[in-house]
C-alpha atoms as a PDB file:
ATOM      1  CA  UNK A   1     -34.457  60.232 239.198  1.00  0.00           C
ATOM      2  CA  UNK A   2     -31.886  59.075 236.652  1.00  0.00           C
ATOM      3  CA  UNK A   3     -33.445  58.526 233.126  1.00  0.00           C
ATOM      4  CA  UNK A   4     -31.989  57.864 229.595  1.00  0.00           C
ATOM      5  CA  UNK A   5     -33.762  59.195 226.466  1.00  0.00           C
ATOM      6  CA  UNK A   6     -33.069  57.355 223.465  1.00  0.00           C
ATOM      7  CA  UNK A   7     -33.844  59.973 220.236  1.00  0.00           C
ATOM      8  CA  UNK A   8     -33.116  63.164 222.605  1.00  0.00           C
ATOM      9  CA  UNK A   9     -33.257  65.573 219.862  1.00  0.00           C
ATOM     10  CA  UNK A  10     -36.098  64.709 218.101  1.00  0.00           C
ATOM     11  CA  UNK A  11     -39.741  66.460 217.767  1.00  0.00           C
ATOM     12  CA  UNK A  12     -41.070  64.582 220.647  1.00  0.00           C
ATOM     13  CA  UNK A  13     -37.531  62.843 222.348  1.00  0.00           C
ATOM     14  CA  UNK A  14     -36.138  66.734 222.553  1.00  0.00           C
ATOM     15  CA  UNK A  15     -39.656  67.393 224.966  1.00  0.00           C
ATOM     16  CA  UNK A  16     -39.297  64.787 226.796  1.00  0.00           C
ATOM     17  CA  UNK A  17     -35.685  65.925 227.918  1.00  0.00           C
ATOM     18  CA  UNK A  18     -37.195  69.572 228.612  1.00  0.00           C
ATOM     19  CA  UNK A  19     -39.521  67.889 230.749  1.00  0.00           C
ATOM     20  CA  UNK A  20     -37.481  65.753 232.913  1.00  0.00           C
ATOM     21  CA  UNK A  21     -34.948  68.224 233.448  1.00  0.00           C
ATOM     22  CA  UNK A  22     -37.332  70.877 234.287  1.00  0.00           C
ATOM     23  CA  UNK A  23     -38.287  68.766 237.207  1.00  0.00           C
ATOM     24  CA  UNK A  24     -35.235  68.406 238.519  1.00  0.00           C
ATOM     25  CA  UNK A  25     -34.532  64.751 237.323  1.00  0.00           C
ATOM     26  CA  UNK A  26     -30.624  63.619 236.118  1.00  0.00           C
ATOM     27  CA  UNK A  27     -30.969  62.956 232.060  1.00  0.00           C
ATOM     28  CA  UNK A  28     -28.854  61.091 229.612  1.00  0.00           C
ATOM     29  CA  UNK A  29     -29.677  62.087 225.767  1.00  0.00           C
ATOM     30  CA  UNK A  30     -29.301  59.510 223.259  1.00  0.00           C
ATOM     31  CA  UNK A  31     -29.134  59.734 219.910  1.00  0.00           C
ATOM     32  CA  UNK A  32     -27.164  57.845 216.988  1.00  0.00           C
ATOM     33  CA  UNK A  33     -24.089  60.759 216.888  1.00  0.00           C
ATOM     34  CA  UNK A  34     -23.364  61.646 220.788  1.00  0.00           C
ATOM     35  CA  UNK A  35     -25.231  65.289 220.077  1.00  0.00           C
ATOM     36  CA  UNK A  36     -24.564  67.594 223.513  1.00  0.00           C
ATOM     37  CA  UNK A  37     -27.867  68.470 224.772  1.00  0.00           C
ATOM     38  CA  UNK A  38     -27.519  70.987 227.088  1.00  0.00           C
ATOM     39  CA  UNK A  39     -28.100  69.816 230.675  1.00  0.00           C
ATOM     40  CA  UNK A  40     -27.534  66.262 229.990  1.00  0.00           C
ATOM     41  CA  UNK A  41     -24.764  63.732 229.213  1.00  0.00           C
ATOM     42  CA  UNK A  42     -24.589  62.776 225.955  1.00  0.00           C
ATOM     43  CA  UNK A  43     -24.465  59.075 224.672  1.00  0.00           C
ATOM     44  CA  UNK A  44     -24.114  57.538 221.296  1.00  0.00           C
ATOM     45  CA  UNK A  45     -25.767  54.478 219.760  1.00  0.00           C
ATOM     46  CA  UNK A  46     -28.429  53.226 217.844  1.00  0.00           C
ATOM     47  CA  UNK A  47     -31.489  51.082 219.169  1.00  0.00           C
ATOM     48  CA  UNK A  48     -29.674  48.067 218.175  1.00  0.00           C
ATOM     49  CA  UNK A  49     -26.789  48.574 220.135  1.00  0.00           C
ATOM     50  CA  UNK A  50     -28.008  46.254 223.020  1.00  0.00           C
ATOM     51  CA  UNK A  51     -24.610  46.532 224.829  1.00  0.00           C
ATOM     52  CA  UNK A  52     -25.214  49.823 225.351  1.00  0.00           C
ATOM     53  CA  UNK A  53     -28.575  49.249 225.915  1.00  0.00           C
ATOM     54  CA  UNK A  54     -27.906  47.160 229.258  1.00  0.00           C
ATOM     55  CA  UNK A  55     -25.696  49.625 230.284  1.00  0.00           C
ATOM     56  CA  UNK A  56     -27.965  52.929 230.406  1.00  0.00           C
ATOM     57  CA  UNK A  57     -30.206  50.283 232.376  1.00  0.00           C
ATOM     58  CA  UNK A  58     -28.255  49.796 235.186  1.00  0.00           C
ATOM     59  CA  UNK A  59     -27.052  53.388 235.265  1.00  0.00           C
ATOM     60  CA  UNK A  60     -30.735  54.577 235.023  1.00  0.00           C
ATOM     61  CA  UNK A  61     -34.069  54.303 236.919  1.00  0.00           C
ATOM     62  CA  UNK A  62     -35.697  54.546 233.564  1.00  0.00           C
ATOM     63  CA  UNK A  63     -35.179  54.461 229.725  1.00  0.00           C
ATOM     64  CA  UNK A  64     -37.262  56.117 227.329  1.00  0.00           C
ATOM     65  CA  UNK A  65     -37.554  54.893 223.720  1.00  0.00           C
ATOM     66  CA  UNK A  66     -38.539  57.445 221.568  1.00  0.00           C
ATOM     67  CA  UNK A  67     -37.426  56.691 218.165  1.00  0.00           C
ATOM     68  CA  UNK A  68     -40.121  56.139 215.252  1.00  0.00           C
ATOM     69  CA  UNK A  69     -39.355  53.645 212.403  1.00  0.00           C
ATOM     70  CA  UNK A  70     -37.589  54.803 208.939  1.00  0.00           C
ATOM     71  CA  UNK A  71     -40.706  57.660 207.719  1.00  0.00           C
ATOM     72  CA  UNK A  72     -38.811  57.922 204.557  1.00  0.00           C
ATOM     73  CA  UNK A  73     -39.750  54.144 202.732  1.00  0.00           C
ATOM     74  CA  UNK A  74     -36.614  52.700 204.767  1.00  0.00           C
ATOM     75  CA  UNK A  75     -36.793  49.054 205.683  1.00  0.00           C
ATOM     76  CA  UNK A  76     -38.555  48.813 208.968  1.00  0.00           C
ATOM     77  CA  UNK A  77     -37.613  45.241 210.206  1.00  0.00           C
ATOM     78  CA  UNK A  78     -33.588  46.365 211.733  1.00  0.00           C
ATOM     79  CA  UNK A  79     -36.240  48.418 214.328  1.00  0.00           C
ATOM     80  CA  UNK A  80     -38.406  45.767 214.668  1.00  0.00           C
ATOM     81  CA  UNK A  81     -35.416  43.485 215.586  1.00  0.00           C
ATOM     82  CA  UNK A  82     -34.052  46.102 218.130  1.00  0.00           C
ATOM     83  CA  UNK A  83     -37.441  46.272 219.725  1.00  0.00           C
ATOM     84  CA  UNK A  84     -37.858  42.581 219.862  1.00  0.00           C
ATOM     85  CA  UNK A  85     -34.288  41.880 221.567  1.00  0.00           C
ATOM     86  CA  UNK A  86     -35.066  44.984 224.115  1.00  0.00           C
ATOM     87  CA  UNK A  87     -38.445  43.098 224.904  1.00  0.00           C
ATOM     88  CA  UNK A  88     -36.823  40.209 225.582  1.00  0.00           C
ATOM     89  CA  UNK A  89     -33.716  41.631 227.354  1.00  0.00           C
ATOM     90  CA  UNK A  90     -34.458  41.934 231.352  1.00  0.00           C
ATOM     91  CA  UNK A  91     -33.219  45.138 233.166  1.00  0.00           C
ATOM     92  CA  UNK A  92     -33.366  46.515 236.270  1.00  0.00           C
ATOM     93  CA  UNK A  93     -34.542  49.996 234.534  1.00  0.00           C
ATOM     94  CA  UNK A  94     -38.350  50.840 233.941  1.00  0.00           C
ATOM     95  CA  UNK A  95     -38.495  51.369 230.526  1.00  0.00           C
ATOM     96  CA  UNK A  96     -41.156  54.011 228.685  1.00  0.00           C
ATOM     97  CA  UNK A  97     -41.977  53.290 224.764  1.00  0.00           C
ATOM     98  CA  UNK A  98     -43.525  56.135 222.463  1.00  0.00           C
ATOM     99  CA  UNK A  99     -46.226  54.773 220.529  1.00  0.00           C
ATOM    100  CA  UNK A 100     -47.994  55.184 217.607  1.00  0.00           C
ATOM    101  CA  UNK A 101     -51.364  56.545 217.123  1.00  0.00           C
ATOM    102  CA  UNK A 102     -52.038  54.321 213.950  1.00  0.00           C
ATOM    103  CA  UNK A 103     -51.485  50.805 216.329  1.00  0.00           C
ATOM    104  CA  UNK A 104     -54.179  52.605 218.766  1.00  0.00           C
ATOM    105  CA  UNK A 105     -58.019  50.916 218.660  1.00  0.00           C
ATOM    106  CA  UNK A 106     -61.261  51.748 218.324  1.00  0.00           C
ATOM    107  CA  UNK A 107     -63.591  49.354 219.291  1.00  0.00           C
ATOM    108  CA  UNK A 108     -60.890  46.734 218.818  1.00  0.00           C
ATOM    109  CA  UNK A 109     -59.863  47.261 215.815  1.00  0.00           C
ATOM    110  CA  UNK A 110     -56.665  49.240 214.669  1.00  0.00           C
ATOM    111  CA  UNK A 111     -56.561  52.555 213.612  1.00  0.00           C
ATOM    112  CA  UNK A 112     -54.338  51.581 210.328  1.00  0.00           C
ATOM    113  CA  UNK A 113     -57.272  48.707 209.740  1.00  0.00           C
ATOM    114  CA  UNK A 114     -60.148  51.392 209.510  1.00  0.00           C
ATOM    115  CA  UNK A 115     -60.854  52.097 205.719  1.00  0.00           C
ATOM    116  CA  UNK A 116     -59.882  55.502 205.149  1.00  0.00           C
ATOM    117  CA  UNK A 117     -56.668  55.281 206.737  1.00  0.00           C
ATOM    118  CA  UNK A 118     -54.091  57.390 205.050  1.00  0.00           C
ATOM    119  CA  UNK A 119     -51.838  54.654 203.291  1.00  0.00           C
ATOM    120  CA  UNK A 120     -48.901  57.053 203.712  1.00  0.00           C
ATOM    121  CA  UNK A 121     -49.173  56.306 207.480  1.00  0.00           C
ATOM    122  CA  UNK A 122     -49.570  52.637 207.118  1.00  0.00           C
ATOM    123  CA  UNK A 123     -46.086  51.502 207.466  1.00  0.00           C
ATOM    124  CA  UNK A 124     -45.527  52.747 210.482  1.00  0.00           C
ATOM    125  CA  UNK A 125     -48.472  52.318 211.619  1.00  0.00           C
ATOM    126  CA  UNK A 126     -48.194  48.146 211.276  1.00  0.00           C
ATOM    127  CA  UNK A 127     -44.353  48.494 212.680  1.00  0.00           C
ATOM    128  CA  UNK A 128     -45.770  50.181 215.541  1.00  0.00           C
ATOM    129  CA  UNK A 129     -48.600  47.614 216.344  1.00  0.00           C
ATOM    130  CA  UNK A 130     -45.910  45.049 215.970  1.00  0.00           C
ATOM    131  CA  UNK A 131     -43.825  46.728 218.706  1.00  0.00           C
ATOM    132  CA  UNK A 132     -46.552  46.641 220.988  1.00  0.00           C
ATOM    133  CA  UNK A 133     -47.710  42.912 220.459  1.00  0.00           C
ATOM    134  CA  UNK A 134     -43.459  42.032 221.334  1.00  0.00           C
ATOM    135  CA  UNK A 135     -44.230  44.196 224.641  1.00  0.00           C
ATOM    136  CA  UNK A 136     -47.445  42.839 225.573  1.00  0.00           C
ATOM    137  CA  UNK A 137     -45.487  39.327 225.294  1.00  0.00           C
ATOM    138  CA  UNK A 138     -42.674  40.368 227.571  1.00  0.00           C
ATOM    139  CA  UNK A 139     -42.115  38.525 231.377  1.00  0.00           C
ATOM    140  CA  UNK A 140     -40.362  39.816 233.672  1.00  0.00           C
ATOM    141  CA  UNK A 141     -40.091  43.087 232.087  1.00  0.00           C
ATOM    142  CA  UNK A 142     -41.149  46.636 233.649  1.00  0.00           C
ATOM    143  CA  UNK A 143     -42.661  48.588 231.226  1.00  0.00           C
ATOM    144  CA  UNK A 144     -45.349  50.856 229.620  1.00  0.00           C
ATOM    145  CA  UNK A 145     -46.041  52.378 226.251  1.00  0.00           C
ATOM    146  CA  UNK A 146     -47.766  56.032 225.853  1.00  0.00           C
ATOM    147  CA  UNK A 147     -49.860  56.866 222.474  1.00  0.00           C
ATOM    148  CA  UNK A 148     -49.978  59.817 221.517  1.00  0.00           C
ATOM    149  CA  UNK A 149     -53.398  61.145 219.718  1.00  0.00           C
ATOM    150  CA  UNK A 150     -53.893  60.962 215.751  1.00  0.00           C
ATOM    151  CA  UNK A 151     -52.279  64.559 215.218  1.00  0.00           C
ATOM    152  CA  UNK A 152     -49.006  65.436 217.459  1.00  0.00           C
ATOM    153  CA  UNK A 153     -47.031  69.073 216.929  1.00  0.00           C
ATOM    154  CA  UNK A 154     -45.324  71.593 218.357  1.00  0.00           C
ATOM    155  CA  UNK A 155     -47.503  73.748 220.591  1.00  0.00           C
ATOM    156  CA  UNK A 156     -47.841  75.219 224.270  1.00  0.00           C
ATOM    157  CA  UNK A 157     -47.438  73.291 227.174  1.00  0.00           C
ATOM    158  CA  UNK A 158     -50.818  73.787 229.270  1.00  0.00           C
ATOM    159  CA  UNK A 159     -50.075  70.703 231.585  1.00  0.00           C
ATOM    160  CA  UNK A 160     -54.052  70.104 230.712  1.00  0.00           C
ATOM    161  CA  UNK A 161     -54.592  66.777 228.842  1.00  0.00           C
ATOM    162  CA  UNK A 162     -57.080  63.863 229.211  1.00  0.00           C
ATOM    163  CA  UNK A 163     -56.191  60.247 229.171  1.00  0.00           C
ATOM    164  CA  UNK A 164     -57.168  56.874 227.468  1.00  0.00           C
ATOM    165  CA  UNK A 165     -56.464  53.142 227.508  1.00  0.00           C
ATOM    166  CA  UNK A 166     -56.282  51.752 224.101  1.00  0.00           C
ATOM    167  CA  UNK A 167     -58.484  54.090 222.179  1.00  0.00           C
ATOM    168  CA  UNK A 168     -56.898  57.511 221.020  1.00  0.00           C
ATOM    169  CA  UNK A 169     -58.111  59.932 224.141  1.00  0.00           C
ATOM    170  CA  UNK A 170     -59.097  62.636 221.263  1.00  0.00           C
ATOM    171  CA  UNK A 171     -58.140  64.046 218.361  1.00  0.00           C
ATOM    172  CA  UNK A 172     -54.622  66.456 218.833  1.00  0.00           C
ATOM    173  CA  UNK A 173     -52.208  66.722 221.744  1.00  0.00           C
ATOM    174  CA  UNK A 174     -49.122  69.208 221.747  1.00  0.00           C
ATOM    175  CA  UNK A 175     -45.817  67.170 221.607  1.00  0.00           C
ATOM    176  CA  UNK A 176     -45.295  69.918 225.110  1.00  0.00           C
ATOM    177  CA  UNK A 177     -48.590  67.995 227.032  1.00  0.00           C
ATOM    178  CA  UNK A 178     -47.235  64.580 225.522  1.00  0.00           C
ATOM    179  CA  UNK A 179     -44.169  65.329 227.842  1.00  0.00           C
ATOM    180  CA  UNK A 180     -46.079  66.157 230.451  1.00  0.00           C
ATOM    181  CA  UNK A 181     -48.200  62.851 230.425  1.00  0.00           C
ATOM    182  CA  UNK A 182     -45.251  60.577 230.267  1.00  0.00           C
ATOM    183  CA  UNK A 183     -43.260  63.067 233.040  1.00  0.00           C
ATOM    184  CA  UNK A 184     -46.135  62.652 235.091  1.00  0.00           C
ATOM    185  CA  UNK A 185     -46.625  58.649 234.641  1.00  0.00           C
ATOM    186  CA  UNK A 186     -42.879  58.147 235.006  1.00  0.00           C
ATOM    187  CA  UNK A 187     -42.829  59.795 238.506  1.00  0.00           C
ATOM    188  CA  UNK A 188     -46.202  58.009 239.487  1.00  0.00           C
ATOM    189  CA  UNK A 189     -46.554  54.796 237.332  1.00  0.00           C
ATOM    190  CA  UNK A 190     -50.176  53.485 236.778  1.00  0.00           C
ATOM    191  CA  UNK A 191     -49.949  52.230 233.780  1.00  0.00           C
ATOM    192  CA  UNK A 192     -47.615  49.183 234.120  1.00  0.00           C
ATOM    193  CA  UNK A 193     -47.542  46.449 231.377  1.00  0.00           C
ATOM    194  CA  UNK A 194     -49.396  48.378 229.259  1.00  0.00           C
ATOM    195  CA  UNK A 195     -50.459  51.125 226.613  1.00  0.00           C
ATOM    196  CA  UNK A 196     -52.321  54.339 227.670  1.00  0.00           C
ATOM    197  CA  UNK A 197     -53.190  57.666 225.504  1.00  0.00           C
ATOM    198  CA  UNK A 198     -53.181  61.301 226.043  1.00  0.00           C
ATOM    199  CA  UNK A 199     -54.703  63.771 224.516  1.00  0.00           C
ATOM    200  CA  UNK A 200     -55.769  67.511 225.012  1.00  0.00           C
END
């Protein structure tokens, strides 16, 4: 399988390459300055570059999106206008969103609306929740979106993890198992149109 991973050299984007080329699959890392990956082919360009967008799309099977919004007080909305064009933008590619644990539910109501939420978080949080609503909008396209739980690091990868729908599936999950989930739901999809969550 052919897949492109937008943000291939970042905490969770850098897995996800591991992953896929562990199993054997052709990968493309993406990130804003061309960086060589070793064992892919490297591509430049930001989220917003649509052009280059459509064209990983038809040279893929699938494109992952795993960039987070600006975590330093940056303006969120040039993301949230990339996101919105790529929801409405119809390829022939599957494509696979990272989440956000803050736009996950609990009983229907968002994580970020729960009093007690860390206000540091917030932000992204709300621009992540946004991202999902544009998705959950979208005709026509192929998708899916993967959550990860409220605390994601660096840790071992046990290939043991536990799954949810829109609630977080528990508490921590290694950024290694996160891999694993979306690996494993990329080469057996059954969670199309929608968001899931992992956990360990």
């Amino acid at each position: 399988m052919k897949i492109a991973v937008y943000g291939a050299t970042g905490m969770v984007g850098s897995q996800l390459v591991a992953e896929a080329l562990s199993r054997g699959h052709e990968v493309t890392a993406v990130t804003r300055r061309g960086t060589t990956v070793e064992g892919t082919t490297a591509v430049g360009a930001d989220l917003s570059d649509i052009a280059t967008y459509r064209t990983l799309a038809a040279e893929n099977d699938v494109v992952i999106l795993s960039i987070p919004p600006s975590r330093t007080g940056g303006d969120h909305q040039e993301y949230l206008d990339a996101h919105e064009e790529i929801s409405e933008t119809l390829v022939p590619a599957r494509l696979f969103i990272v989440g956000g644990a803050g736009a996950t539910e609990i009983n229907g109501v968002r994580l970020v609306d729960i009093p007690g939420f860390p206000e540091a978080y917030a932000p992204e949080a709300r621009t992540m929740g946004t991202v999902l609503d544009f998705y959950t909008s979208a005709s026509g396209l192929d998708w899916t979106m993967l959550a990860p739980a409220p605390e994601i690091a660096p840790g071992t990868r046990t290939g043991d993890y536990k799954l949810g729908n829109d609630s977080p599936a528990g508490d921590k999950v290694s950024t290694q198992d996160f891999a694993v989930a979306a690996l494993d739901e990329i080469e057996a999809p059954k969670h199309l149109h929608r968001r899931f969550t992992v956990a360990n």
